[in-house]
Protein backbone atom coordinates (compact mmCIF):
# COMPACT_ATOMS: atom_id res chain seq x y z
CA UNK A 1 -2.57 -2.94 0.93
CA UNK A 2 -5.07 -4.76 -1.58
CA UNK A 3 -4.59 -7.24 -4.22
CA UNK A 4 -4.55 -6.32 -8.03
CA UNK A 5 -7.74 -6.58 -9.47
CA UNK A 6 -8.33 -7.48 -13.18
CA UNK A 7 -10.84 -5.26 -14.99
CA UNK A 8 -11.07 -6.53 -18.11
CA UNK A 9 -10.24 -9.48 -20.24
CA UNK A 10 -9.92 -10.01 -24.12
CA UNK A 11 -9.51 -13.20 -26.50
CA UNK A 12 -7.69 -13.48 -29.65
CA UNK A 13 -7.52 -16.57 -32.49
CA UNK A 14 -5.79 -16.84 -35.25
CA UNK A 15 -7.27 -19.72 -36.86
CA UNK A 16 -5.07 -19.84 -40.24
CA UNK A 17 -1.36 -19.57 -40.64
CA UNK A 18 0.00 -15.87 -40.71
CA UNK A 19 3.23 -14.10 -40.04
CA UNK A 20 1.18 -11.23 -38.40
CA UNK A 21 -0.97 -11.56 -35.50
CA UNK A 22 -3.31 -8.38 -34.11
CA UNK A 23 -3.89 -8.98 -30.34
CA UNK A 24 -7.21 -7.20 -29.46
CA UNK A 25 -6.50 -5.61 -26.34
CA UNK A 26 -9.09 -5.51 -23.27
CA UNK A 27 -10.48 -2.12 -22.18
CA UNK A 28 -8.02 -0.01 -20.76
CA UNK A 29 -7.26 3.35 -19.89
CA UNK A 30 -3.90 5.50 -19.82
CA UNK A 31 -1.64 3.67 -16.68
CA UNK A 32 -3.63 0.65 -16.51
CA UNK A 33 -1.58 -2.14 -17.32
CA UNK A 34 -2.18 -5.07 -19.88
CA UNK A 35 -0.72 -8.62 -19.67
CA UNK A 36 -0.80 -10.62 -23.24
CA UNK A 37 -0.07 -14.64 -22.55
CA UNK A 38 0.66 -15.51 -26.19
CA UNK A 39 0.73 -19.49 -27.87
CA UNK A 40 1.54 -20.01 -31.32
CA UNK A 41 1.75 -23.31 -33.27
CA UNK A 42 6.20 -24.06 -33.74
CA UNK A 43 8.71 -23.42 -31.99
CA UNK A 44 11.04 -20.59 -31.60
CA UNK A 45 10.12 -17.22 -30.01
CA UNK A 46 8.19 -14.34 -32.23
CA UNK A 47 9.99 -12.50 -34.78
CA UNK A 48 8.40 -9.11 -33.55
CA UNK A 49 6.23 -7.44 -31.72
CA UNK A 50 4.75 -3.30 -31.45
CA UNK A 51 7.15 -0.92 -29.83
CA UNK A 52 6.70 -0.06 -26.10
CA UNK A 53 5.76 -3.31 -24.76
CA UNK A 54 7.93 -5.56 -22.15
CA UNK A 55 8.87 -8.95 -23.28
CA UNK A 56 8.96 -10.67 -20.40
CA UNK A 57 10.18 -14.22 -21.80
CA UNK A 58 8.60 -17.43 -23.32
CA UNK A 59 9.49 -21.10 -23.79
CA UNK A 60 9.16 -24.12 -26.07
CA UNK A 61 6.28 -26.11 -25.59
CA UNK A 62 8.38 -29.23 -26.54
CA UNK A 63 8.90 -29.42 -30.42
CA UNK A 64 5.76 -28.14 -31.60
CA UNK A 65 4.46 -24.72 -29.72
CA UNK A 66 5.73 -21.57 -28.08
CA UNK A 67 4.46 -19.71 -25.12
CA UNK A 68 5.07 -15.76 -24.80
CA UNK A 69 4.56 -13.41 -22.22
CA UNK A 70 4.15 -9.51 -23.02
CA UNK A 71 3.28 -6.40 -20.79
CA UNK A 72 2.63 -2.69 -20.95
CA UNK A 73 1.39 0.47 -18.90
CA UNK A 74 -1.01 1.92 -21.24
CA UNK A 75 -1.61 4.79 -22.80
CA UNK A 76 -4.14 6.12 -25.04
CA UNK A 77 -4.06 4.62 -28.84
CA UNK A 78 -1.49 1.50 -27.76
CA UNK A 79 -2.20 -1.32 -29.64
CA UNK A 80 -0.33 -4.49 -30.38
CA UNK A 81 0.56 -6.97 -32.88
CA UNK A 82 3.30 -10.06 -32.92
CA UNK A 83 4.77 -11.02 -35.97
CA UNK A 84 6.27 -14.56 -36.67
CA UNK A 85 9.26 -15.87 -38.61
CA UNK A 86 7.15 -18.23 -40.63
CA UNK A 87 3.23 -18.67 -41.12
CA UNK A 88 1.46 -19.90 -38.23
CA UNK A 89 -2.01 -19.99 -36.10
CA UNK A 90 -1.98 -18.22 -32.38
CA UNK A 91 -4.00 -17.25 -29.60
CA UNK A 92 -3.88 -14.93 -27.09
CA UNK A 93 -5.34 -13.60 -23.73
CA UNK A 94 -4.82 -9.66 -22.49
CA UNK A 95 -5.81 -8.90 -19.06
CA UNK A 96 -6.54 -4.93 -17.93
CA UNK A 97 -5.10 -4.12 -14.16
CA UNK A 98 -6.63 -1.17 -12.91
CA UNK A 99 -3.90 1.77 -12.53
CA UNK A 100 -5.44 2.37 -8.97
CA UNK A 101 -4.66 -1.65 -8.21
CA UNK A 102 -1.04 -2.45 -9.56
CA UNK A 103 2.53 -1.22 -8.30
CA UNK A 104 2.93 1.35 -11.32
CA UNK A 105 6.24 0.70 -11.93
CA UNK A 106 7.52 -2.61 -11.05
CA UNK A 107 6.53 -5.32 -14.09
CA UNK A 108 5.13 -8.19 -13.54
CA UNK A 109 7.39 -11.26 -13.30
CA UNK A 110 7.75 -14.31 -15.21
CA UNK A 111 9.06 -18.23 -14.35
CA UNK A 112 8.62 -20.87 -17.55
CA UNK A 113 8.57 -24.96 -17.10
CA UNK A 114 8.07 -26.89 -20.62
CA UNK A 115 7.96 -30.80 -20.39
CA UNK A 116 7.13 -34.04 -22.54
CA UNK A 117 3.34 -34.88 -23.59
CA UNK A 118 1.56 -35.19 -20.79
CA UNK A 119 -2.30 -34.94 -19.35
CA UNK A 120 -0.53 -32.47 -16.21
CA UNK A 121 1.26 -29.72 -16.91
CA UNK A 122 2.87 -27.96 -14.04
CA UNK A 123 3.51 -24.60 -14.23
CA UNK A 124 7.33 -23.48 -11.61
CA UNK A 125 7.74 -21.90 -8.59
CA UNK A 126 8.31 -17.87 -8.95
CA UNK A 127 9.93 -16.13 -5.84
CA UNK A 128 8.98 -12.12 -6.79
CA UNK A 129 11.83 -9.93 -5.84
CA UNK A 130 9.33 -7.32 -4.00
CA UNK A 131 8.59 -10.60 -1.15
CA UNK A 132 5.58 -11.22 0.29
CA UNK A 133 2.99 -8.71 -0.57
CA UNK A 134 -0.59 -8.71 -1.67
CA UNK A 135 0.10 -10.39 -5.03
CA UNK A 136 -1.96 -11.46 -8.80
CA UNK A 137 -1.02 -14.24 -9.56
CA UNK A 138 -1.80 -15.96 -12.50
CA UNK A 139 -0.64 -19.53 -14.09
CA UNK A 140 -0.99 -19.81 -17.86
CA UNK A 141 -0.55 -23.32 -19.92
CA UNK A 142 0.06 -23.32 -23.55
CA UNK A 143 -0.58 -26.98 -25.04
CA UNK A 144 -0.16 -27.70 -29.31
CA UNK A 145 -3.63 -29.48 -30.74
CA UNK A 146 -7.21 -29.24 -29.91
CA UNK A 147 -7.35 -30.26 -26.15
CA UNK A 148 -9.06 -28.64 -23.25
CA UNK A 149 -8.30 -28.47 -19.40
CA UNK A 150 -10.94 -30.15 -17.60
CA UNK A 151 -9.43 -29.27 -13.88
CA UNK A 152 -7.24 -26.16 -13.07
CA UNK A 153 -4.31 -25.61 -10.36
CA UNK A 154 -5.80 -26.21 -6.85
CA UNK A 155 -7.13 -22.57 -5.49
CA UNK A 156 -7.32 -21.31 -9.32
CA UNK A 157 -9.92 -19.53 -10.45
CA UNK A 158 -11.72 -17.86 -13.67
CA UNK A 159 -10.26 -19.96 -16.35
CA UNK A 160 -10.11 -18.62 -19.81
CA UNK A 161 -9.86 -21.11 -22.50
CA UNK A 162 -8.65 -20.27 -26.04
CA UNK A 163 -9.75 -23.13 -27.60
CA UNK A 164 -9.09 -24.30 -31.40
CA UNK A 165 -10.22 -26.52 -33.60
CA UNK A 166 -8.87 -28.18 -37.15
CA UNK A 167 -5.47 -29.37 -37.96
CA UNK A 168 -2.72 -27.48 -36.45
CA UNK A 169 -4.44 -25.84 -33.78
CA UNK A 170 -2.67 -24.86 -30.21
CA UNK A 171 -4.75 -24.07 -26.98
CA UNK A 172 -3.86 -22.35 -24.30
CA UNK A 173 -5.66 -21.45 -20.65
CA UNK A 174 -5.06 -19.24 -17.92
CA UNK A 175 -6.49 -18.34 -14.22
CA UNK A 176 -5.60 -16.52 -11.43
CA UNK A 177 -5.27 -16.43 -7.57
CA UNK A 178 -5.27 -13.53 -4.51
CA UNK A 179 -2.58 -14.39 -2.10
CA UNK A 180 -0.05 -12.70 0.06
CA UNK A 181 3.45 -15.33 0.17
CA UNK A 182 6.94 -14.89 -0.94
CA UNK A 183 6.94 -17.18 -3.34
CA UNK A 184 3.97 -19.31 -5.16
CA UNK A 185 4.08 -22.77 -6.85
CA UNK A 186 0.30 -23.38 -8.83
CA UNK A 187 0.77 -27.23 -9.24
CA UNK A 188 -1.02 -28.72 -12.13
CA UNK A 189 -3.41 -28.60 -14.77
CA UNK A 190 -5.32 -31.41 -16.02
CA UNK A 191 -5.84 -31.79 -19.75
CA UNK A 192 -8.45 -33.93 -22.03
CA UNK A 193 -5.64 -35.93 -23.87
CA UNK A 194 -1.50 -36.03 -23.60
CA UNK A 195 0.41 -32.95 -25.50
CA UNK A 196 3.75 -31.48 -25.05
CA UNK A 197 3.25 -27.96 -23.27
CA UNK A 198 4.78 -25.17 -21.86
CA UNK A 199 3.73 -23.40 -18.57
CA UNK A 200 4.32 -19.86 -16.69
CA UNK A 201 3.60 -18.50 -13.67
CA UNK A 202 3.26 -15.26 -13.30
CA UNK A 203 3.13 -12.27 -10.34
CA UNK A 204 1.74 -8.88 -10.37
CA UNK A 205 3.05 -6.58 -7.62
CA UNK A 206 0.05 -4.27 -5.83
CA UNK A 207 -0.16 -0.73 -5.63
CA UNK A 208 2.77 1.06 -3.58
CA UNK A 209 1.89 2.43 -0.46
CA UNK A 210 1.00 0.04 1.71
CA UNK A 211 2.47 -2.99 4.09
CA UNK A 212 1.00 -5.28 6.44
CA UNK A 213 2.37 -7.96 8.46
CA UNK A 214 1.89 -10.31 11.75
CA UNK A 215 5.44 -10.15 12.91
CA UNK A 216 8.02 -6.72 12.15
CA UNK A 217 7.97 -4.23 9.93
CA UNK A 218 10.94 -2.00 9.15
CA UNK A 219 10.62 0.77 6.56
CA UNK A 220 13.48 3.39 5.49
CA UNK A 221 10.44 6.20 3.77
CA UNK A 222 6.98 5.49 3.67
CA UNK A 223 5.64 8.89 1.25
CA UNK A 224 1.99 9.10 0.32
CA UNK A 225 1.65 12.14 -2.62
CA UNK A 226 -1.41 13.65 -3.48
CA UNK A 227 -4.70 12.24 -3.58
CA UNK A 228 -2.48 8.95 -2.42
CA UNK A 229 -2.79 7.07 1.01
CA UNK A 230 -0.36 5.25 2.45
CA UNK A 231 -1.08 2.11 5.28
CA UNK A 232 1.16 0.33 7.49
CA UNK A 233 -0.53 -2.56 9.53
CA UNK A 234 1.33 -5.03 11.68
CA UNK A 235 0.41 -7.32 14.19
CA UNK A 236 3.94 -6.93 15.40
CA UNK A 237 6.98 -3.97 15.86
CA UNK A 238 6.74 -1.85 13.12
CA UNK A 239 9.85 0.89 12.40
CA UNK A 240 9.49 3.70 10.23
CA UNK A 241 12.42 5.75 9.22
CA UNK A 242 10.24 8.55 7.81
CA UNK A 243 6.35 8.65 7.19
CA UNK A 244 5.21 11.46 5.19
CA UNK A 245 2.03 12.95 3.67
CA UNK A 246 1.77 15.48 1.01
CA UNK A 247 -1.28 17.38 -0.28
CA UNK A 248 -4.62 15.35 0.03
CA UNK A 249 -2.75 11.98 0.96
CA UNK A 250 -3.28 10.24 4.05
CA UNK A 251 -0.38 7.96 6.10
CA UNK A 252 -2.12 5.41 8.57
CA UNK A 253 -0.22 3.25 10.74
CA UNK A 254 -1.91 0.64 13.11
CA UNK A 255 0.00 -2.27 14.96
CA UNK A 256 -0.41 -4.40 17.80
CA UNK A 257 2.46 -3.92 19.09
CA UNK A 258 5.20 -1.20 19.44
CA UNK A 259 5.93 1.34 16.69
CA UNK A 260 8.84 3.51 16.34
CA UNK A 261 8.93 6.40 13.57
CA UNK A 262 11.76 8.83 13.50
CA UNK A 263 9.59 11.40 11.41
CA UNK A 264 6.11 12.12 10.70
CA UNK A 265 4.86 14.85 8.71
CA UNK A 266 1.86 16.43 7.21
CA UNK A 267 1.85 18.89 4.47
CA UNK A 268 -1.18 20.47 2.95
CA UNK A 269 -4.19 18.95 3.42
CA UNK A 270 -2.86 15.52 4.40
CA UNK A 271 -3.80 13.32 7.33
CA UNK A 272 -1.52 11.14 9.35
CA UNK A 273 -2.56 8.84 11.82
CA UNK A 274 -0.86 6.60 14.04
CA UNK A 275 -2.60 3.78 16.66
CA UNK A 276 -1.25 1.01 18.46
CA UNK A 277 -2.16 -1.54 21.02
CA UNK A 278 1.33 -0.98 22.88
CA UNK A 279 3.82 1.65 22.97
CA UNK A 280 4.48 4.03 20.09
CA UNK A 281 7.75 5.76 20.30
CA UNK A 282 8.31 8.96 17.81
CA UNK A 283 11.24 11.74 17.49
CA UNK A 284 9.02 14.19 15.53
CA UNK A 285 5.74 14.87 14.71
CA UNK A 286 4.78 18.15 12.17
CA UNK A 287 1.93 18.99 10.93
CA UNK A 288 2.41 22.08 8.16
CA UNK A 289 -0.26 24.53 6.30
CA UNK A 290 -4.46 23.47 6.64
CA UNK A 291 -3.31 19.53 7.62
CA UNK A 292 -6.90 18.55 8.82
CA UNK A 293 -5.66 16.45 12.02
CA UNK A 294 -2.15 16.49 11.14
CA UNK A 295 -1.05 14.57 13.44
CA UNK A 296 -3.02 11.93 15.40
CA UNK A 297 -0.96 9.66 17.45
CA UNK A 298 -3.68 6.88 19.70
CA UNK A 299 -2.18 3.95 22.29
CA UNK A 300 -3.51 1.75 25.15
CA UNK A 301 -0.02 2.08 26.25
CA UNK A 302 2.47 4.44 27.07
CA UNK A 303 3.28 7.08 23.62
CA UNK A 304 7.12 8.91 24.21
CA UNK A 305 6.97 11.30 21.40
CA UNK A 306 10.42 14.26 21.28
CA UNK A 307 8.66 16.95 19.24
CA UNK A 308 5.08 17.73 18.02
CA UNK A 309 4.99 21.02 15.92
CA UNK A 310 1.17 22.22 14.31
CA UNK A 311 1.94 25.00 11.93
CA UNK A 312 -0.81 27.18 10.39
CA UNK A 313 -4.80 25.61 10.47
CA UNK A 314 -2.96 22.15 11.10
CA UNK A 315 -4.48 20.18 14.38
CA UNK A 316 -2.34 17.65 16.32
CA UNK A 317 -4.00 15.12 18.86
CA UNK A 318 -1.94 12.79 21.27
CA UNK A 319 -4.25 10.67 22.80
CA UNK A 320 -3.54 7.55 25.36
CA UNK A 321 -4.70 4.96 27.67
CA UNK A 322 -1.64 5.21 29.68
CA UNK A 323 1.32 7.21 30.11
CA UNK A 324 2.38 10.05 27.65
CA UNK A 325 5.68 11.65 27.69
CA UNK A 326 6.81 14.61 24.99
CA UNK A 327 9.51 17.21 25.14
CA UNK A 328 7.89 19.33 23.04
CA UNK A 329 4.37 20.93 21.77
CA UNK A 330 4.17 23.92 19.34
CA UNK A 331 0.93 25.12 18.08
CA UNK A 332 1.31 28.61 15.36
CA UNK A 333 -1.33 30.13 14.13
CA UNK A 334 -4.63 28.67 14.40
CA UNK A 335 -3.93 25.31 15.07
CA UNK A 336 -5.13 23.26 18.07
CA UNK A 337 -2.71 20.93 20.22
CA UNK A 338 -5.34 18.76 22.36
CA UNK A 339 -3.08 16.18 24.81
CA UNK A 340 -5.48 13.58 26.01
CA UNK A 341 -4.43 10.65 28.32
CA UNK A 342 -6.30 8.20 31.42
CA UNK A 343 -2.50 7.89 33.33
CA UNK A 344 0.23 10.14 33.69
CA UNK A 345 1.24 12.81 31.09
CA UNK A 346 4.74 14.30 31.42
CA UNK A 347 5.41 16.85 29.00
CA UNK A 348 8.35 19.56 29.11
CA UNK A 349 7.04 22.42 27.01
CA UNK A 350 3.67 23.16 25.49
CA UNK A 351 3.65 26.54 23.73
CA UNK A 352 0.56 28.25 21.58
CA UNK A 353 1.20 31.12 19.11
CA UNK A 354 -1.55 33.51 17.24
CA UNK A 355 -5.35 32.03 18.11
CA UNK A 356 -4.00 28.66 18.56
CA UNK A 357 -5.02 26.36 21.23
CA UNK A 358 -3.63 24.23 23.50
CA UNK A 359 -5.39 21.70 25.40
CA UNK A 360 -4.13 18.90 28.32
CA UNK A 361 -6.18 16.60 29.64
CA UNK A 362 -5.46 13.36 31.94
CA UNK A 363 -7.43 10.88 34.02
CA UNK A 364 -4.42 10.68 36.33
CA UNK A 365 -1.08 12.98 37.35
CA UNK A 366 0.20 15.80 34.59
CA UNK A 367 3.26 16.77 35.14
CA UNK A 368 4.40 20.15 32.76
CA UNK A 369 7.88 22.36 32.73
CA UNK A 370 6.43 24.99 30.42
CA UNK A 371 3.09 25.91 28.91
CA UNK A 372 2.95 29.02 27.08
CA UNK A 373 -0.15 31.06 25.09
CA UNK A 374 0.70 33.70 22.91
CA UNK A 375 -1.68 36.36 20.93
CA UNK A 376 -5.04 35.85 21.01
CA UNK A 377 -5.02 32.76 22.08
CA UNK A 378 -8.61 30.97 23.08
CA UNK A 379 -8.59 28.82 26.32
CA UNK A 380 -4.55 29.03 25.32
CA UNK A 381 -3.44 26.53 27.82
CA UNK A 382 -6.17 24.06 29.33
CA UNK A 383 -5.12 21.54 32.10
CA UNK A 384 -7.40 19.17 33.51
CA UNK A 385 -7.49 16.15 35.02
CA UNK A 386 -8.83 13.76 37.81
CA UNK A 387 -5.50 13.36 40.13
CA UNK A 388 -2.49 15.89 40.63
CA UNK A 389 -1.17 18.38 38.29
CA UNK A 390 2.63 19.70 38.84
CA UNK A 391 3.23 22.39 36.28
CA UNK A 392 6.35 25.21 37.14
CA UNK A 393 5.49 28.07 34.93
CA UNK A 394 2.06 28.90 33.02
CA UNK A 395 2.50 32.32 31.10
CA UNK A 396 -0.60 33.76 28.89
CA UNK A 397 0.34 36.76 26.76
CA UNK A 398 -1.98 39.36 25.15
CA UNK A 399 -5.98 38.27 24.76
CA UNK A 400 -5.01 34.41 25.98
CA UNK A 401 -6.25 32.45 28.82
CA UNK A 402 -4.61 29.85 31.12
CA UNK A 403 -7.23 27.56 33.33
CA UNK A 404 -6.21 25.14 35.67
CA UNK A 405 -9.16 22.50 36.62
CA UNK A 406 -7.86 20.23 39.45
CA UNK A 407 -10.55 17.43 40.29
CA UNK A 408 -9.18 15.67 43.35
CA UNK A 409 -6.68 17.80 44.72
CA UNK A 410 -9.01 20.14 45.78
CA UNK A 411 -6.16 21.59 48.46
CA UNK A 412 -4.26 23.03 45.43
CA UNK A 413 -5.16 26.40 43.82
CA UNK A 414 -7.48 27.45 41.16
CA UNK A 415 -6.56 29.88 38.82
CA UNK A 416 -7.43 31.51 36.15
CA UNK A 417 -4.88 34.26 35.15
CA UNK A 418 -5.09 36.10 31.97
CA UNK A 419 -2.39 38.53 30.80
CA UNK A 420 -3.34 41.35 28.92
């Protein structure tokens, strides 16, 4: 997961009274989206304002300004102008989120504090409902008269200052901040002379797809579609209910700890990976149609998988650094089920159909029911490792091969039995 970036930024100032105020928007493109902090002189909230956007709320700023907050996902030839109920001056600020760097459907949300004149402003605490995630956020102070922040909210940064001059002027400034917490409070500003105000703070939810965390992490679905890629990063348990990959995309999960996924699966040309420091515990794994590596499970501890199933050109690799148990292997077609492990590997059925490929390797015991080549299968069922094999049957059938390679127990038999 990564934070929202802003791409662009545009200023607006309405320097005479009007009922109608064009907000030039900063450079977008369709599914970007575009956040408009708005300050006019009175109070009372706008009259008006272009179809299609979100009002997210505004407040008083005392008895003499209001502050406004608008949003939209854009699309080509959106514009947007606010009308008033009476004649006054405005300004306003649009910032651009890259499509690629915001959630795409949640808005962004909104918390308002107004006070009495004052050289600090302080902008509330907002508690997003999406919780701790890699969050925008920005604080935004609207202020009535010609005065200008000389110091911004502690950790603040790239202020933007729509400043007026003459009588009847408002100002209003606004920065931003990267950070991942539950809930964010800016503090204050610090202003050139006292004025009544109103404040907001305001969160922008990152893209969907990802999660990271240094203690558990329990899922339901984690889907990447298309092009899309999907990351799950703990330093703790993490517990998928489903991870799957469709097309192009591309599921990663890495913890430190144990995970536990009840499905994985692979579909097109999609990659998932999995890789943990401890144990990794999962009921399927499928890889389906040209999956480049379908299915890559890695652990410096023991990996107890029930099913891993490689379907047409689709590859799956279980790799370890200690012990490996599975129920189940199926390679069909021309996919490739390599087993690699440096302690035991128990497994209770390996099977390769068409030109697949099965492969087992360990740097310590193997212990297999069933391992099964079928068609033309190349080096159908490899076994080798550097301390005992036990396997009960080995079958090759038609052009296939099945190789034993024993490396310590040189008192056990060699062979090398294909079945034509």
């Amino acid at each position: 997961m990564t934070f929202p970036t802003v791409s662009a930024v545009a200023s607006t100032n309405q320097n005479t009274d009007t009922t109608s105020h064009p907000i030039s928007l900063s450079v977008n493109v369709d599914n970007d989206i575009c956040i408009v902090f708005f300050n006019k002189d009175g109070t009372g909230a706008p009259s008006g304002f272009t179809g299609g956007w979100s009002d997210l709320g505004g407040l008083d700023g005392g008895s003499s300004s209001h502050l406004h907050v608008y949003a939209k996902k854009m699309a080509a030839g959106n514009t947007l102008t606010i009308t008033t109920g009476s004649g006054e001056r405005s300004n306003a600020t649009c910032y651009t989120i890259p499509a690629a760097s915001w959630h795409g459907t949640s808005m962004p949300e909104v918390a308002f504090s107004n006070g009495d004149a004052t050289v600090s402003p302080d902008a509330p605490n907002l508690t997003p409902s999406w919780g701790a995630q890699d969050t925008l956020w920005f604080c935004v102070n609207g202020m009535n008269e010609s005065v200008n922040p000389t110091t911004q909210p502690t950790n603040y940064t790239n202020v933007v200052d729509e400043n007026q001059t003459g009588s009847g002027e408002v100002n209003m400034a606004s920065c931003r901040r990267e950070l991942n917490a539950a809930s964010e409070n800016p503090g204050a500003w610090t202003w050139s002379s006292l004025q009544t105000w109103a404040a907001a703070t305001v969160a922008v939810r990152p893209a969907a797809g990802g999660a990271s965390a240094d203690a558990n992490i329990t899922l339901a679905k984690f889907t990447a579609d298309g092009s899309a890629k999907a990351e799950v990063g703990g330093q703790s348990n993490i517990t998928l209910g489903k991870v799957t990959a469709v097309g192009a995309a591309q599921v990663d999960v890495q913890v430190q700890a144990s995970i536990t996924l009840n499905a994985i699966t692979a579909v097109g040309a999609a990659q998932v990976d999995v890789q943990a420091q401890a144990n990794v515990t999962l009921n399927a794994i499928t890889a389906v149609g040209f999956a480049v590596q379908g299915s890559i499970v890695t652990a410096d501890a023991n990996i107890t998988l029930n099913a891993i199933t490689a379907v047409g050109a689709a590859q799956v690799d279980v790799q370890a650094q200690a012990n490996i148990t599975l129920n189940a292997i199926t390679a069909v077609g021309s996919t490739v089920v390599p087993v690699y492990a440096d302690a035991s590997i128990t497994l209770n059925a390996i099977t390769a159909i068409g030109a697949a490929q099965v492969d087992v390797q360990a740097q310590a015991n193997i212990t297999l029911n069933v391992v099964t080549a079928v068609g033309a299968v190349v080096q159908g069922s490899a076994v080798t490792a550097d301390a005992n094999i036990t396997l009960n049957p080995i079958t090759a059938i038609g052009k296939a091969s099945t190789r034993f390679i024993f490396h310590l127990k040189y008192n056990e038999p060699y062979p090398f039995v294909p079945k034509e």
